[in-house]
Protein backbone atom coordinates (compact mmCIF):
# COMPACT_ATOMS: atom_id res chain seq x y z
CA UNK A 1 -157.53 227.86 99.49
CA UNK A 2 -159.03 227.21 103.11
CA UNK A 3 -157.22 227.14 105.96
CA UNK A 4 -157.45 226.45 109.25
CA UNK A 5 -155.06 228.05 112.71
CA UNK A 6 -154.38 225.12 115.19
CA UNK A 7 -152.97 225.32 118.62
CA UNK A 8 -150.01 223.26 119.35
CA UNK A 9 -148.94 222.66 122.72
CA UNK A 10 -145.11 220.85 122.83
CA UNK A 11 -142.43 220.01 125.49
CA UNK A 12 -138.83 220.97 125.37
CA UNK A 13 -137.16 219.10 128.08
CA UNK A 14 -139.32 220.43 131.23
CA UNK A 15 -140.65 222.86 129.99
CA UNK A 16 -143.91 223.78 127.75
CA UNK A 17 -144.05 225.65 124.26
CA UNK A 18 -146.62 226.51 122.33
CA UNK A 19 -147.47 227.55 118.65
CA UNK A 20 -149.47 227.70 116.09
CA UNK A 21 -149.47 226.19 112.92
CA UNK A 22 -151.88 227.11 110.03
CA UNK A 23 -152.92 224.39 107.49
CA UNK A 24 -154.79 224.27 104.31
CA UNK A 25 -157.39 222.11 103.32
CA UNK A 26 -154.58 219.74 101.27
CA UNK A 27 -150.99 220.91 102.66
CA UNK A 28 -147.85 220.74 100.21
CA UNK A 29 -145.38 218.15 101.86
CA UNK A 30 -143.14 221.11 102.47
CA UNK A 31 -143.87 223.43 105.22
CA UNK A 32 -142.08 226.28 107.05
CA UNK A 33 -141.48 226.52 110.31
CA UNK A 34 -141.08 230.88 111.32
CA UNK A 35 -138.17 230.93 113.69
CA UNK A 36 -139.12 234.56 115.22
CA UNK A 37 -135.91 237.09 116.14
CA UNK A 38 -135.32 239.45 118.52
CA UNK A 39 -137.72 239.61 122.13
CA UNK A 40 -141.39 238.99 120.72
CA UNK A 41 -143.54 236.26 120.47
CA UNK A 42 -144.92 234.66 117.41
CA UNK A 43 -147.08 237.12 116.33
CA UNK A 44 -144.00 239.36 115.61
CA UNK A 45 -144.08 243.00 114.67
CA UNK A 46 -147.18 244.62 113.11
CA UNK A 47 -148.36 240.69 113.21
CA UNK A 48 -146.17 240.14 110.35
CA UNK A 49 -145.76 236.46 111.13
CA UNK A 50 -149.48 235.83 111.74
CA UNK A 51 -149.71 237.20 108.40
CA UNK A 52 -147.23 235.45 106.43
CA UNK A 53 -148.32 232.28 108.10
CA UNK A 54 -151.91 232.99 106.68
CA UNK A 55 -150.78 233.94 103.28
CA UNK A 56 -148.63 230.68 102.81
CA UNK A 57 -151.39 228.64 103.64
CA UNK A 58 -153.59 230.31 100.91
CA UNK A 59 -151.31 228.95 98.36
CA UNK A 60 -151.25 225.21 99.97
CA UNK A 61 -148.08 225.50 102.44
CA UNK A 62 -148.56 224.90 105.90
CA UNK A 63 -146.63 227.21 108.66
CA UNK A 64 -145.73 227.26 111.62
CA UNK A 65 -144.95 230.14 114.09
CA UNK A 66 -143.79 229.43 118.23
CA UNK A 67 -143.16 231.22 121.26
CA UNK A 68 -139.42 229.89 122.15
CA UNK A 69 -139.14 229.04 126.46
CA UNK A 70 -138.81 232.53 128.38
CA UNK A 71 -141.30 234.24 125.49
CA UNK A 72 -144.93 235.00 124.89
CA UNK A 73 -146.77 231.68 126.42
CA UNK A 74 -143.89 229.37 126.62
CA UNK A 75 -142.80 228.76 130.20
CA UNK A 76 -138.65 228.80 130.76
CA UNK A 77 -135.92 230.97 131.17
CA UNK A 78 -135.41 233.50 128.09
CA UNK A 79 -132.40 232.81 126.27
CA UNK A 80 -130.34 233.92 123.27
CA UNK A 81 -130.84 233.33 119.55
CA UNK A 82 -127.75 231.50 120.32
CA UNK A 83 -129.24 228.92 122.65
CA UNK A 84 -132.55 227.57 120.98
CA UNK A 85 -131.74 224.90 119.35
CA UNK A 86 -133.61 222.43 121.25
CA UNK A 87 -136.51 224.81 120.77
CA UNK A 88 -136.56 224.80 117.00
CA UNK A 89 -136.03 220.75 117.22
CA UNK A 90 -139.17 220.44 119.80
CA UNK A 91 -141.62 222.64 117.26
CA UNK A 92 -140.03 220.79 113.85
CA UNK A 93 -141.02 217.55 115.83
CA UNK A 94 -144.97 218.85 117.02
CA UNK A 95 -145.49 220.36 113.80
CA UNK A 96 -144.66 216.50 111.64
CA UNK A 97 -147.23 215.34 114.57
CA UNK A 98 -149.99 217.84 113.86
CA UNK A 99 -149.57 218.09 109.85
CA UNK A 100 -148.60 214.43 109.01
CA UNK A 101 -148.65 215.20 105.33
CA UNK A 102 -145.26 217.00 106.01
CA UNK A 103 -141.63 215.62 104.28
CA UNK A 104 -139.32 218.34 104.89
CA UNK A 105 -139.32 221.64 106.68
CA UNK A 106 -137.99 225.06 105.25
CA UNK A 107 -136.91 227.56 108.22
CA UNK A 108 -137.86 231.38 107.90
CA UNK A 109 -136.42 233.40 110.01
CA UNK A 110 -135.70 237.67 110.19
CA UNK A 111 -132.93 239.32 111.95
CA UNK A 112 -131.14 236.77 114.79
CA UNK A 113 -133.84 234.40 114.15
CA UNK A 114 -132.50 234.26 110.28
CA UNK A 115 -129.65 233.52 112.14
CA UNK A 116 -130.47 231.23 114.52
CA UNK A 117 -132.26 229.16 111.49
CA UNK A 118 -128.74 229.13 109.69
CA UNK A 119 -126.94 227.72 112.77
CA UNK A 120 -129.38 225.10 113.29
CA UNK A 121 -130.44 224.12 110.00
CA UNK A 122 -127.43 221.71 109.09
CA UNK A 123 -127.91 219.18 112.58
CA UNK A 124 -131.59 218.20 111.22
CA UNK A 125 -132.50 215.87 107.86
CA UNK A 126 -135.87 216.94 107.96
CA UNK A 127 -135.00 220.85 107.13
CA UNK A 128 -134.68 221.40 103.22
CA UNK A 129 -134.16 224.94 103.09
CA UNK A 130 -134.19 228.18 104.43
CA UNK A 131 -135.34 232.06 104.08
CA UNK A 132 -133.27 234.23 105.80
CA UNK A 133 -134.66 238.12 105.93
CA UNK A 134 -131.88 240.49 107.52
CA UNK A 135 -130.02 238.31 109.02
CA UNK A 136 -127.37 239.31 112.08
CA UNK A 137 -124.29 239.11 111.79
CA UNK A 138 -123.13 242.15 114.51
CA UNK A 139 -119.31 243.07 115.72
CA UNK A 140 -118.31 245.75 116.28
CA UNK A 141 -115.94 246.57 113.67
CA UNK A 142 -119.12 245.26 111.02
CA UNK A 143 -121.47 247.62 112.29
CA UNK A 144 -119.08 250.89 112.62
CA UNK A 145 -118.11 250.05 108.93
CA UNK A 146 -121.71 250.19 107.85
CA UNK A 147 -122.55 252.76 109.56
CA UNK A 148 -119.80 255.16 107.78
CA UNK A 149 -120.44 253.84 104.44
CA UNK A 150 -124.22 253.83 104.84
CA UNK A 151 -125.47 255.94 107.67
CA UNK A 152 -122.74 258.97 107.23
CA UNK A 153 -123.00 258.80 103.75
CA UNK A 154 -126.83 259.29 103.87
CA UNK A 155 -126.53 261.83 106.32
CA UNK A 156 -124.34 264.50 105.38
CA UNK A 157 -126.75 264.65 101.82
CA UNK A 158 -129.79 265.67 104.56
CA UNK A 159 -130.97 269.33 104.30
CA UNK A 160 -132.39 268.73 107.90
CA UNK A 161 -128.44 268.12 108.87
CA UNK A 162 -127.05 270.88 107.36
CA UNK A 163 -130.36 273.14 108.69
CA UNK A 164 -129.65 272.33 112.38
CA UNK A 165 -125.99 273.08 111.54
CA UNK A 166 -126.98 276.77 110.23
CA UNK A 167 -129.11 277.10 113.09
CA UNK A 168 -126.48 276.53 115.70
CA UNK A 169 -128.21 273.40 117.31
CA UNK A 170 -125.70 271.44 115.97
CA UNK A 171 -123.71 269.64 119.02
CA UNK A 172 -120.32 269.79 116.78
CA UNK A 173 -118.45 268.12 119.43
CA UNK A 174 -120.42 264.96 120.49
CA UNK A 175 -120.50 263.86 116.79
CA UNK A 176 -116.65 264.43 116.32
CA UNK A 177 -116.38 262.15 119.12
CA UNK A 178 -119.51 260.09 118.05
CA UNK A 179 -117.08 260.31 114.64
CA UNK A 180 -113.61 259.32 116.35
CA UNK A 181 -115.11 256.24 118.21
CA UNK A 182 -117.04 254.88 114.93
CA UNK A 183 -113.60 255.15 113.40
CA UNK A 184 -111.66 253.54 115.74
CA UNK A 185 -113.64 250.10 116.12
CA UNK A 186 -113.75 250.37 112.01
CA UNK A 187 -110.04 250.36 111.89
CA UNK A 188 -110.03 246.98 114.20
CA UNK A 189 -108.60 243.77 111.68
CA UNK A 190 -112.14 242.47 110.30
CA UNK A 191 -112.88 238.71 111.30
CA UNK A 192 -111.35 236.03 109.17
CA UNK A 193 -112.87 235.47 105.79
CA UNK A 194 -115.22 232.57 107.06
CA UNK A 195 -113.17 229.92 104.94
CA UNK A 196 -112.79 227.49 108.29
CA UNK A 197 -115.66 225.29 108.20
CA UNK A 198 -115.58 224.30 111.70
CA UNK A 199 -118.37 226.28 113.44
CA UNK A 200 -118.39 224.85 116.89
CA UNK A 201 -115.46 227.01 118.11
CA UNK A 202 -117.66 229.77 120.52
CA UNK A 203 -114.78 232.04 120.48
CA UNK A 204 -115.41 232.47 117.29
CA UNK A 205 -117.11 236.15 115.54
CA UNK A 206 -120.32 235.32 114.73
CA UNK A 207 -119.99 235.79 110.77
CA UNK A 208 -117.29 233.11 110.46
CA UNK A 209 -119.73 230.81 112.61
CA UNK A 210 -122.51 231.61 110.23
CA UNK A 211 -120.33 230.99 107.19
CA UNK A 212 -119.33 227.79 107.97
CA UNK A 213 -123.19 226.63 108.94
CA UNK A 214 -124.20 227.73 105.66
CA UNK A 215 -121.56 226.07 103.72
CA UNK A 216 -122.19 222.86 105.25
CA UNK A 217 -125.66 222.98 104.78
CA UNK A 218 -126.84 221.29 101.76
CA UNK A 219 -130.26 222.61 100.45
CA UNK A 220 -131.82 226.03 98.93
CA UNK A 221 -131.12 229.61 100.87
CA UNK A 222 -133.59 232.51 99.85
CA UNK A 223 -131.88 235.94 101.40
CA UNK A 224 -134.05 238.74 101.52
CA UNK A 225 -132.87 242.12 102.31
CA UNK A 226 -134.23 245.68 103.01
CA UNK A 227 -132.08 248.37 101.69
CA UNK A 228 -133.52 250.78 104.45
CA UNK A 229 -131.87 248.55 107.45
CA UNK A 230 -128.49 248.80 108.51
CA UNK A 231 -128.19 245.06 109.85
CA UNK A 232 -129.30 244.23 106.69
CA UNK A 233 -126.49 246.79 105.13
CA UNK A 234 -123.80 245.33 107.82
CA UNK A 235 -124.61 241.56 106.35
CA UNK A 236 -124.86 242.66 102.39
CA UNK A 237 -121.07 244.26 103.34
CA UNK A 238 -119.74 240.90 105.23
CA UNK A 239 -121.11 238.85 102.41
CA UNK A 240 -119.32 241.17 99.80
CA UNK A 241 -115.53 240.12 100.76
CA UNK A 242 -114.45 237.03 99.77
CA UNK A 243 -114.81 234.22 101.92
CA UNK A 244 -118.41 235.14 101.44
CA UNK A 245 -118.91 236.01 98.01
CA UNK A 246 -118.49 232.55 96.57
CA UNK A 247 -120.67 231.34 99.07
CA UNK A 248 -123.60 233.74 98.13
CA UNK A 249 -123.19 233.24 94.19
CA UNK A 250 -123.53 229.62 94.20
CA UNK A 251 -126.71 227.92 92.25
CA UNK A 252 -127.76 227.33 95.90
CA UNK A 253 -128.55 230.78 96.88
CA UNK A 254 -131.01 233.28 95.59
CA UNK A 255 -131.11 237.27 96.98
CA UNK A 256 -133.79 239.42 96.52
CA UNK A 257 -132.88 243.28 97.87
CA UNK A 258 -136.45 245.77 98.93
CA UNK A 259 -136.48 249.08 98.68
CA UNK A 260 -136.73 251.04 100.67
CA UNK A 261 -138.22 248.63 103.10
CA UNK A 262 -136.89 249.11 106.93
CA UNK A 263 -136.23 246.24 108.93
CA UNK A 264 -139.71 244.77 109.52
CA UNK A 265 -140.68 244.78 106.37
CA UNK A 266 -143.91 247.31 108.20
CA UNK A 267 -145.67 248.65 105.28
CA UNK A 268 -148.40 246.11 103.46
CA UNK A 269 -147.06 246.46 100.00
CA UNK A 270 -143.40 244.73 101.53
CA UNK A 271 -144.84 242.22 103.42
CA UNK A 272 -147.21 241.25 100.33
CA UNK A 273 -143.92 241.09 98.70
CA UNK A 274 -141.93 238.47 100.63
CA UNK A 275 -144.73 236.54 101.24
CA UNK A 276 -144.68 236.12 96.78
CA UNK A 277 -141.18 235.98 96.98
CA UNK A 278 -141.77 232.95 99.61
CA UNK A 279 -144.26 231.08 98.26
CA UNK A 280 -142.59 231.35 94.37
CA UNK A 281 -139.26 230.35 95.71
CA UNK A 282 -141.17 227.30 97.59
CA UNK A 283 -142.35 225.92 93.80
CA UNK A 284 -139.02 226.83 92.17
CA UNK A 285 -137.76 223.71 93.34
């Protein structure tokens, strides 16, 4: 199907956004709005948003992609994944102006922008459901316990390890205390189980906050994760216990696990493949 890329130029309170959104020739009424992580613009990493933007709209479903204020074009102060709310409201509302045969929005997001999509998704009618690719959920404790089931585990099975090891350049005592530190924050009492549904509390670890958003959020979740990516690793562990596992097996939720794709899903075959598992999971429903 044609398509077309059009400029959008939006205001969030003073200041000015911009994106673009790409629209076939006869949109579907749902679209999906790219809500883009980390400190990049909406091109993303290897253009992987351009991309999946493009390959949507082949298949009759308009996207979006936007340069929150402080990034790329968008004038502002930068702020945190945490703080762009208003942001994500301001492009929902320009891109219902420039594709009015929108209904209802699904947000995509990878890393803390999967994140930021699940905090915000639940305050706004308009947004149906979401895809969430790697999504962050960091402490401390979360990240040292992946890293010894998953890193460690990987790593003392390299030949290349056990090579330098023979070969004396081996720094023996910067990874016992590498070791003794990764141990230490895993020991630390893990965050509740996520079971309190009141997410507004800020002193509150980021895993129980996304918990509750996602609970009270009432349509579809797609979860896509790379099995070569250790946030992706951390947030398959958090939603193994069990304030999270009845969460993730509910008719609401569908997972799909790559390997071995790394975080940015960088190699064409893996980006072909979430854009499929995008668009099929758009018609399921």
């Amino acid at each position: 199907m044609r398509y077309e890329d059009k400029a959008l130029v939006f205001a969030c309170d003073d200041d000015g956004l911009y994106g673009v959104a790409t629209v076939p020739e006869q949109p579907a009424r749902r679209g999906v709005l790219v809500i883009v992580g980390g400190p990049q613009y909406r091109a993303g990493s290897h253009r992987q948003f351009t991309l999946l933007a493009r390959a949507l709209a082949a298949q009759g479903i308009a996207a979006m992609r936007f340069d929150y204020r402080g990034m790329g074009d968008s004038s502002g102060d930068m702020r945190s994944f945490e703080d762009v709310a208003p942001d994500v409201r301001s492009a929902i509302d320009a891109f219902f102006a420039g594709v009015p045969e929108l209904e209802e929005v699904v947000l995509w997001g990878l890393c803390d922008g999967a994140s930021a999509a699940a905090l915000y998704a639940g305050s706004d009618a308009r947004v149906s459901g979401m895809v969430l690719l790697n999504p962050w959920v960091r402490t401390d404790e979360g990240l040292a316990r992946s890293t010894l089931k998953h890193y460690y585990r990987e790593r003392i099975r390299s030949p290349a390890l056990w090579k330098k090891i023979a070969s004396g350049r081996f720094d023996v005592r910067a990874a016992v205390r590498s070791l003794a530190d990764i141990l230490a924050r895993a020991s630390r009492p893990r965050p509740g189980s996520g079971q309190d549904q009141d997410c507004s509390g800020s002193g509150r670890a980021l895993p129980e906050r996304m918990h509750g958003a996602l609970s009270r959020f009432g349509g579809k979740v797609l979860v896509v994760l790379s099995s070569a990516d250790l946030t992706a690793r951390e947030f398959a562990d958090t939603a193994a216990t069990p304030g999270w596992q009845a969460l993730m097996e509910s008719s609401r939720f569908t997972r799909h696990e790559l390997a071995p794709a790394d975080h940015t899903f960088s190699r064409r075959e893996w980006r072909d493949q979430v854009a499929a598992w995008t668009a099929d999971w758009l018609r399921s429903w």
